[in-house]
Protein backbone atom coordinates (compact mmCIF):
# COMPACT_ATOMS: atom_id res chain seq x y z
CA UNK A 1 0.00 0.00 0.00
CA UNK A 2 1.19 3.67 -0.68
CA UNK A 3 2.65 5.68 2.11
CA UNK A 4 2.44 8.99 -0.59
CA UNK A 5 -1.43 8.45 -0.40
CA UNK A 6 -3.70 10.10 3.00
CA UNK A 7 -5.11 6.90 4.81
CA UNK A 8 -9.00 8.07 4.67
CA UNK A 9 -9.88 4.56 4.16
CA UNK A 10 -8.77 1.22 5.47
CA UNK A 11 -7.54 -0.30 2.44
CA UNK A 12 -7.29 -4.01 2.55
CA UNK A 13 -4.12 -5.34 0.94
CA UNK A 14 -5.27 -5.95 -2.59
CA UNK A 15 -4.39 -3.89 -5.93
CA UNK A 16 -6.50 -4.45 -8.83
CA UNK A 17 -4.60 -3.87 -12.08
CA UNK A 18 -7.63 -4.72 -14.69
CA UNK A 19 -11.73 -5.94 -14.94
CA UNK A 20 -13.94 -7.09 -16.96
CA UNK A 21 -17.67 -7.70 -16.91
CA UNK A 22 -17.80 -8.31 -13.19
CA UNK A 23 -14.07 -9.56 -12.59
CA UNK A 24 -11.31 -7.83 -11.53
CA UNK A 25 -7.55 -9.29 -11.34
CA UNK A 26 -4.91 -7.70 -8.89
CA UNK A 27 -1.27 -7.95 -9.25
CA UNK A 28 -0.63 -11.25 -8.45
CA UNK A 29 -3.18 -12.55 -11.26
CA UNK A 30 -5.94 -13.83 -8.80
CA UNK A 31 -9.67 -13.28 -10.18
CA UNK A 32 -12.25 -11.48 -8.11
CA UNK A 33 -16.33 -11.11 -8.63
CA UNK A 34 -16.39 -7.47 -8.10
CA UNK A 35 -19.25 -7.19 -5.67
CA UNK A 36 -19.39 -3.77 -5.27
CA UNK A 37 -19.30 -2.24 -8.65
CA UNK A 38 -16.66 0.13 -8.15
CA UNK A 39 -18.84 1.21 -4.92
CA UNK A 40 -21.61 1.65 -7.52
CA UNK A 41 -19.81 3.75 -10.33
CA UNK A 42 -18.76 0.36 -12.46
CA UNK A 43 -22.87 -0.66 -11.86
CA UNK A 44 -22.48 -2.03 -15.50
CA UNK A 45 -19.23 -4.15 -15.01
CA UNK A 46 -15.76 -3.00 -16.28
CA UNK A 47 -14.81 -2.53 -19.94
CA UNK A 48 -17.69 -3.17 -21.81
CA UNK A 49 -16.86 -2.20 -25.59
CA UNK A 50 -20.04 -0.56 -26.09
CA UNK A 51 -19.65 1.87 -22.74
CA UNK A 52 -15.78 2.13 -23.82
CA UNK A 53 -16.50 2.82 -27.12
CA UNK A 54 -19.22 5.21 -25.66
CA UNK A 55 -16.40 7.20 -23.60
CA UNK A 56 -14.06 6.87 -26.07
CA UNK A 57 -16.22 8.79 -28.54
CA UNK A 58 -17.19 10.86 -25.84
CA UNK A 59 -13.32 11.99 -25.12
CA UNK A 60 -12.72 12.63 -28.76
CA UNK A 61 -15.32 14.80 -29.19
CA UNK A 62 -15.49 16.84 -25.93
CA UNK A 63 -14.26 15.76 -22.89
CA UNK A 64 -15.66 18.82 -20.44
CA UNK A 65 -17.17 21.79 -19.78
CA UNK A 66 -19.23 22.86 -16.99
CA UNK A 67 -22.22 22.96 -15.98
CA UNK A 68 -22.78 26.81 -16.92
CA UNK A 69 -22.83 26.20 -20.41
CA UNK A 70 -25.13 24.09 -22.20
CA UNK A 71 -24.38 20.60 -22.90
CA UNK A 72 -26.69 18.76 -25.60
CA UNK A 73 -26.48 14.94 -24.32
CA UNK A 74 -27.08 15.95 -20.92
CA UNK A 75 -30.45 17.91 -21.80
CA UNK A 76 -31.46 14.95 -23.85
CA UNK A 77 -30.47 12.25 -20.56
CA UNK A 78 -32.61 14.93 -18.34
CA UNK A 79 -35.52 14.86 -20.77
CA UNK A 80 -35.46 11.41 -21.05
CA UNK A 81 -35.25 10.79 -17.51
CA UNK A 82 -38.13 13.42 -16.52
CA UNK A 83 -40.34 11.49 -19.45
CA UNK A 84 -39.38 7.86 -17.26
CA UNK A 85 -40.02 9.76 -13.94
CA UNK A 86 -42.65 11.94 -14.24
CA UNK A 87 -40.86 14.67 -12.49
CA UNK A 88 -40.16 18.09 -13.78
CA UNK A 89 -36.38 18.43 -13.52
CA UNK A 90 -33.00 16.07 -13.60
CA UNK A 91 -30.11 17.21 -11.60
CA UNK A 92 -26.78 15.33 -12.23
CA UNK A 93 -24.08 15.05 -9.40
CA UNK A 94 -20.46 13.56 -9.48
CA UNK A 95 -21.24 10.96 -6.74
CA UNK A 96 -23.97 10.00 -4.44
CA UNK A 97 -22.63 12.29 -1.60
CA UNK A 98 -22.73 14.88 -3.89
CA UNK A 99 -26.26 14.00 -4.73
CA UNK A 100 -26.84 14.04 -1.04
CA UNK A 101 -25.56 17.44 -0.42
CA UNK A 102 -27.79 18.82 -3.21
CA UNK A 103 -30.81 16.61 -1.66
CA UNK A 104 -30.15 18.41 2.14
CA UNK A 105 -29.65 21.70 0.61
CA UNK A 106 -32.99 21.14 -1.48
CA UNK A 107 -34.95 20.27 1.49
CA UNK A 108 -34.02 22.87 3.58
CA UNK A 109 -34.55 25.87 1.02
CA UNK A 110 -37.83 23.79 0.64
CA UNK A 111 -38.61 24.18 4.23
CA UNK A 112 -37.44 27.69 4.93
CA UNK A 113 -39.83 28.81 1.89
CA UNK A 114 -43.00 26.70 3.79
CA UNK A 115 -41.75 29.03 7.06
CA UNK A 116 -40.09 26.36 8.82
CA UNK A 117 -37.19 27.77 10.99
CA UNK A 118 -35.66 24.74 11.04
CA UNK A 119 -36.48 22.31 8.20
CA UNK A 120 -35.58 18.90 10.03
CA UNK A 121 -34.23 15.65 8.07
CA UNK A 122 -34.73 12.50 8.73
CA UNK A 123 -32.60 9.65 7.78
CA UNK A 124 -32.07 5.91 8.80
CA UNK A 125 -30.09 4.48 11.14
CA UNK A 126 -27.78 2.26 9.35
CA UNK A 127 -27.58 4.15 6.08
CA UNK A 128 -24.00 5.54 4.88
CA UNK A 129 -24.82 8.93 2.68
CA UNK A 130 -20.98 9.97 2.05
CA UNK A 131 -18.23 11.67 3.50
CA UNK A 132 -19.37 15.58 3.42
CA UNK A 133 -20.06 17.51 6.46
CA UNK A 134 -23.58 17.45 5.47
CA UNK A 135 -22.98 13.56 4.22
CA UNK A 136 -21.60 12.65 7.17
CA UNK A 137 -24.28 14.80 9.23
CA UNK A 138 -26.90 12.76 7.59
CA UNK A 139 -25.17 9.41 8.34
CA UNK A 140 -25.85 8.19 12.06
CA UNK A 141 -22.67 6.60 13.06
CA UNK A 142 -20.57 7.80 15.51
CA UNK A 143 -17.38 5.80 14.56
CA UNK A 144 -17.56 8.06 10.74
CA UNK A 145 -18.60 10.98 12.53
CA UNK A 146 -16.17 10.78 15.12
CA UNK A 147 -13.60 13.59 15.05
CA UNK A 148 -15.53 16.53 12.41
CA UNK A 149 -17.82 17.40 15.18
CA UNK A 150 -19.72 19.95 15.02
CA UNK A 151 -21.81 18.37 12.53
CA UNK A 152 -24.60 20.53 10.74
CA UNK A 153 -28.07 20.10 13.09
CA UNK A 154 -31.17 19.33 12.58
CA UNK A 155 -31.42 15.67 11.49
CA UNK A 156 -33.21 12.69 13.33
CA UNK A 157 -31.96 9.72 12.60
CA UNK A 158 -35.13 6.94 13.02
CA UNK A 159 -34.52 2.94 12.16
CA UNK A 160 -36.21 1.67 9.00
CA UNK A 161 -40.08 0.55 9.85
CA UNK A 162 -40.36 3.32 12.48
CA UNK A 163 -43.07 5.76 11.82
């Protein structure tokens, strides 16, 4: 394991050097079922040709811009999704904590515009909603929120079934 790299995480003592489908291989040539899909952002499996084709394409045509100019594919996703949904709007985030963050932030302009002086959230115990302040606010476990107290107020945390 690298000593260059912050220890956020406790790694186990694997590297992965390639996938496929739903394998991975690390260094030493063992084979893995990749249960976790990347931690959900390899959902599909790893190198499919038509998703690397799909980037590939994607990179040689244009590989960024943000979010304050127009992008045509992304309108088209957003419309498509809204049509599947039934909802008004799409918003696209880099990860789910960053999903989360918009979701809190959402909810609480929500409230504040229904008069509430202090829009309340509730989330389940034994849910992990990333590693954000408001993330990690949402996420009732002491041993991840140990440390980055204070943590932003007014969430309940209830278990699942529990009205």
């Amino acid at each position: 394991m690298s000593d260059v790299l912050m220890h956020n995480y406790a790694r186990f003592p694997i590297t992965f050097t390639k996938g496929e489908g739903v394998y991975l291989w690390d260094k030493d040539g063992h084979v893995y079922l990749d249960a976790l899909g990347g931690i959900a952002v390899c959902a599909l499996g790893h190198c499919h040709p038509d998703i690397t084709a799909a980037i590939t394409d994607q990179a040689e045509t244009l590989l960024h811009t943000s979010n304050l100019y127009g992008i045509d594919l992304q309108d088209q996703l957003a419309a498509k999704l809204c049509e599947i949904s039934g909802l008004q709007n799409a918003y696209f985030a880099n990860s789910g904590t960053e999903a989360n963050e918009a979701a809190i932030k959402i909810a609480r302009l929500w409230g504040k515009k229904q008069g509430m002086s202090k829009p309340t959230i509730v989330t389940m115990r034994g849910g992990f909603h990333g590693r954000t302040m408001g993330a990690l606010s949402a996420t009732p476990k002491p041993s991840i929120q140990k440390g980055f107290e204070p943590l932003l107020p007014d969430f309940i945390y209830i278990d699942y079934d529990e009205i």
